[in-house]
Protein backbone atom coordinates (compact mmCIF):
# COMPACT_ATOMS: atom_id res chain seq x y z
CA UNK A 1 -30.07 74.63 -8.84
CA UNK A 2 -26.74 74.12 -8.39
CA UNK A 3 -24.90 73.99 -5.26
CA UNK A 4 -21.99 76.21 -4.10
CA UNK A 5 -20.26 74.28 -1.41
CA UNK A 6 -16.78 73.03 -2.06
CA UNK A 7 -15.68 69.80 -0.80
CA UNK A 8 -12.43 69.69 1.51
CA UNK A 9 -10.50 67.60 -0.18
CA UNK A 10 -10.02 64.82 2.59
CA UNK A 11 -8.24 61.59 1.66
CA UNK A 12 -9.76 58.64 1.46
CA UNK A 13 -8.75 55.81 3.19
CA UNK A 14 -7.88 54.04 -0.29
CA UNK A 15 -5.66 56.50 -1.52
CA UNK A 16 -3.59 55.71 1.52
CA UNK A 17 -0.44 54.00 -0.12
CA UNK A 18 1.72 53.28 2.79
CA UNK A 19 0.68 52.33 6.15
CA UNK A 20 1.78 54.77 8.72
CA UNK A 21 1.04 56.07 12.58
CA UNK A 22 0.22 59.18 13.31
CA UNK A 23 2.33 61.08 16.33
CA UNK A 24 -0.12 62.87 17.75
CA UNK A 25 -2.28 59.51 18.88
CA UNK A 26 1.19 58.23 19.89
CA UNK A 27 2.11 60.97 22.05
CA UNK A 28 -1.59 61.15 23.53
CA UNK A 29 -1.12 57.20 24.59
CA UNK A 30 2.40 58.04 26.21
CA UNK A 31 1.13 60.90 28.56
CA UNK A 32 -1.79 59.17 29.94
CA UNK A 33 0.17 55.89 30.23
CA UNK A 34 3.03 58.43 32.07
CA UNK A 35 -0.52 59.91 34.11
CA UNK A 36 -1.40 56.46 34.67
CA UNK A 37 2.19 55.37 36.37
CA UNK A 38 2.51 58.73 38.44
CA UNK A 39 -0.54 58.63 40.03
CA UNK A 40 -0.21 55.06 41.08
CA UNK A 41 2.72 54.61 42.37
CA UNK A 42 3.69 54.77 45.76
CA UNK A 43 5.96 57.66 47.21
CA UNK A 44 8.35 57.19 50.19
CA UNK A 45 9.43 60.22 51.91
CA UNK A 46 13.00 60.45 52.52
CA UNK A 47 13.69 61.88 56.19
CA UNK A 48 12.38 58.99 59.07
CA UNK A 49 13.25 56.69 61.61
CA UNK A 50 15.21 53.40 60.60
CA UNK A 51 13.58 50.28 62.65
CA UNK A 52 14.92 46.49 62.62
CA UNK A 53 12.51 44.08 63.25
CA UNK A 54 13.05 40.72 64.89
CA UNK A 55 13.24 37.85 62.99
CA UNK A 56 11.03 35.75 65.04
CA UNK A 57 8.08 37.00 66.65
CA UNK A 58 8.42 33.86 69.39
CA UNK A 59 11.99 35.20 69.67
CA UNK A 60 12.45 37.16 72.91
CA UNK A 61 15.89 38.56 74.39
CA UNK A 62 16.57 39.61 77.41
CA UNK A 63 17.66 43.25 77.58
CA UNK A 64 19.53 44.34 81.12
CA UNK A 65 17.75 47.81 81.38
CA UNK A 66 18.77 50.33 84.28
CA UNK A 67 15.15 51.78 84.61
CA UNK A 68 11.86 51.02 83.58
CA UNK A 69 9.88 54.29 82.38
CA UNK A 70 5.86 53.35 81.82
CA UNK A 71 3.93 55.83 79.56
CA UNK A 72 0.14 55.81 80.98
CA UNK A 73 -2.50 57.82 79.83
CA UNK A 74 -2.33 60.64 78.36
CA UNK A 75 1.06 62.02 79.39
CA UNK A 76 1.79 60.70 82.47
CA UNK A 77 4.91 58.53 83.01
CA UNK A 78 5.71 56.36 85.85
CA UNK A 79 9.40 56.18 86.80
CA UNK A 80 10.89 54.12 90.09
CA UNK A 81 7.87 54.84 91.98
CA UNK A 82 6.92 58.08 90.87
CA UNK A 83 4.80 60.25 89.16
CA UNK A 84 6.19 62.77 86.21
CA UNK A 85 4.46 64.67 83.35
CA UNK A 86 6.62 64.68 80.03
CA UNK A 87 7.54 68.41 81.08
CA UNK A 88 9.17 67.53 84.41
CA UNK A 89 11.20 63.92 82.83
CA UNK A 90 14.28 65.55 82.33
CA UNK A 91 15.21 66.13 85.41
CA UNK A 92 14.41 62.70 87.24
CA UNK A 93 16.27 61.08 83.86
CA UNK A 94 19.02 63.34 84.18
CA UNK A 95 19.26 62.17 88.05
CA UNK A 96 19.28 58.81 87.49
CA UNK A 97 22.22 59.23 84.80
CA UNK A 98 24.24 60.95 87.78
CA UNK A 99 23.01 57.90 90.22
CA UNK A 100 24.27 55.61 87.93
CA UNK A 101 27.64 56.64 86.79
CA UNK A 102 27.99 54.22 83.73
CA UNK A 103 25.89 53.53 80.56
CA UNK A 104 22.15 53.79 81.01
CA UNK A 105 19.55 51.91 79.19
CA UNK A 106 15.99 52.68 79.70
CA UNK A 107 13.37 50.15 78.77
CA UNK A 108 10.33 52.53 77.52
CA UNK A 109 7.11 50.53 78.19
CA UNK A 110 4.29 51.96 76.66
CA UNK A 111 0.97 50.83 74.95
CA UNK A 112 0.23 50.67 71.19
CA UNK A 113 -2.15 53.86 70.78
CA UNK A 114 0.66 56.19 72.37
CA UNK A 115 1.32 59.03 70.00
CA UNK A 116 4.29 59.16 68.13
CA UNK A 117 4.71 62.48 69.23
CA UNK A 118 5.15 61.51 72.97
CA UNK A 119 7.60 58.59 71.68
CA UNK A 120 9.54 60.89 70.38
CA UNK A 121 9.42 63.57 72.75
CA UNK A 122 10.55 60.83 75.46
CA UNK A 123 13.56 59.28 72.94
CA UNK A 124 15.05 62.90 72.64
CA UNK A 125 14.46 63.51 76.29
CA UNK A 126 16.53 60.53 77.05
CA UNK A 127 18.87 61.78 74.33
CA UNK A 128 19.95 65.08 75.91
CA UNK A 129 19.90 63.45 79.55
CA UNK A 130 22.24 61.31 78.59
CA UNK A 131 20.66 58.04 78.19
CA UNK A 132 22.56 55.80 75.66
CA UNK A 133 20.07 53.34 74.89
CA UNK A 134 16.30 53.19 74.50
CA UNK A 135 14.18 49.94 74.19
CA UNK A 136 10.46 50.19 73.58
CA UNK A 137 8.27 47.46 75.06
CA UNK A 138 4.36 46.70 74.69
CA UNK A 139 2.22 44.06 75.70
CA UNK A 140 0.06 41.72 73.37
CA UNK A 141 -3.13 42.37 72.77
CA UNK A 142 -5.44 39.73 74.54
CA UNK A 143 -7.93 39.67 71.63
CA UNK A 144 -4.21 38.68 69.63
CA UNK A 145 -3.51 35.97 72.12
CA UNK A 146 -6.74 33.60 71.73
């Protein structure tokens, strides 16, 4: 019996003359390696807030501030002896601006876990009352301390 399959002609590995790469394996390598890099790599978003650091963390400055504004829980804010709610700022900040009748600094004291969003809120508060600076203060923790 004779068989009727035909053989597909493949080359042998000995019949290779000339030692060669193939692209296809090539350009495999080069996406995964590209895969590899863009999925690893860290992104920075463009728009945010630029901070400078001290150099020193011993290293402490005094700062003559006009008005002390304490952000307790939640978002209630203590100001000269008063009680506010981050709706109703404006108007005492805007007060003490016309009290003052120079530049005002406000020394923002608030505690670690306050949202950003408050932060904010209070630093463009300040903003459009007229405030021209804005220091943030916290204390240490006591755990940090010992």
């Amino acid at each position: 019996m004779k068989s009727r399959l035909k053989t597909f002609n493949f080359p042998i590995s000995s019949e290779q003359d000339s030692f060669g790469l193939d692209f296809a394996p090539l350009l495999d390598l080069c996406i995964i390696a590209g895969f590899f890099v863009w999925l690893s790599s860290h992104f920075t978003f463009s728009p945010g807030i630029p901070v400078v650091l001290p150099q020193m963390q011993n290293q402490q400055t005094g700062v003559r501030c006009t008005a002390v504004l304490t952000v307790a829980e939640g978002d209630v804010l203590l100001l000269e002896g008063a009680r506010y709610r981050l709706n109703d700022i404006s108007l005492a900040l805007r007060a003490l601006v016309e009290r003052e009748k120079g530049a005002v600094t406000l020394l923002l004291k608030m505690d670690k876990r306050t949202n950003m969003e408050i932060f904010l809120g209070l630093c463009e508060i300040a903003d459009a009352s007229g405030i021209k600076s804005v220091h943030v203060a916290s204390e240490l923790n006591k755990a940090m301390n010992h």
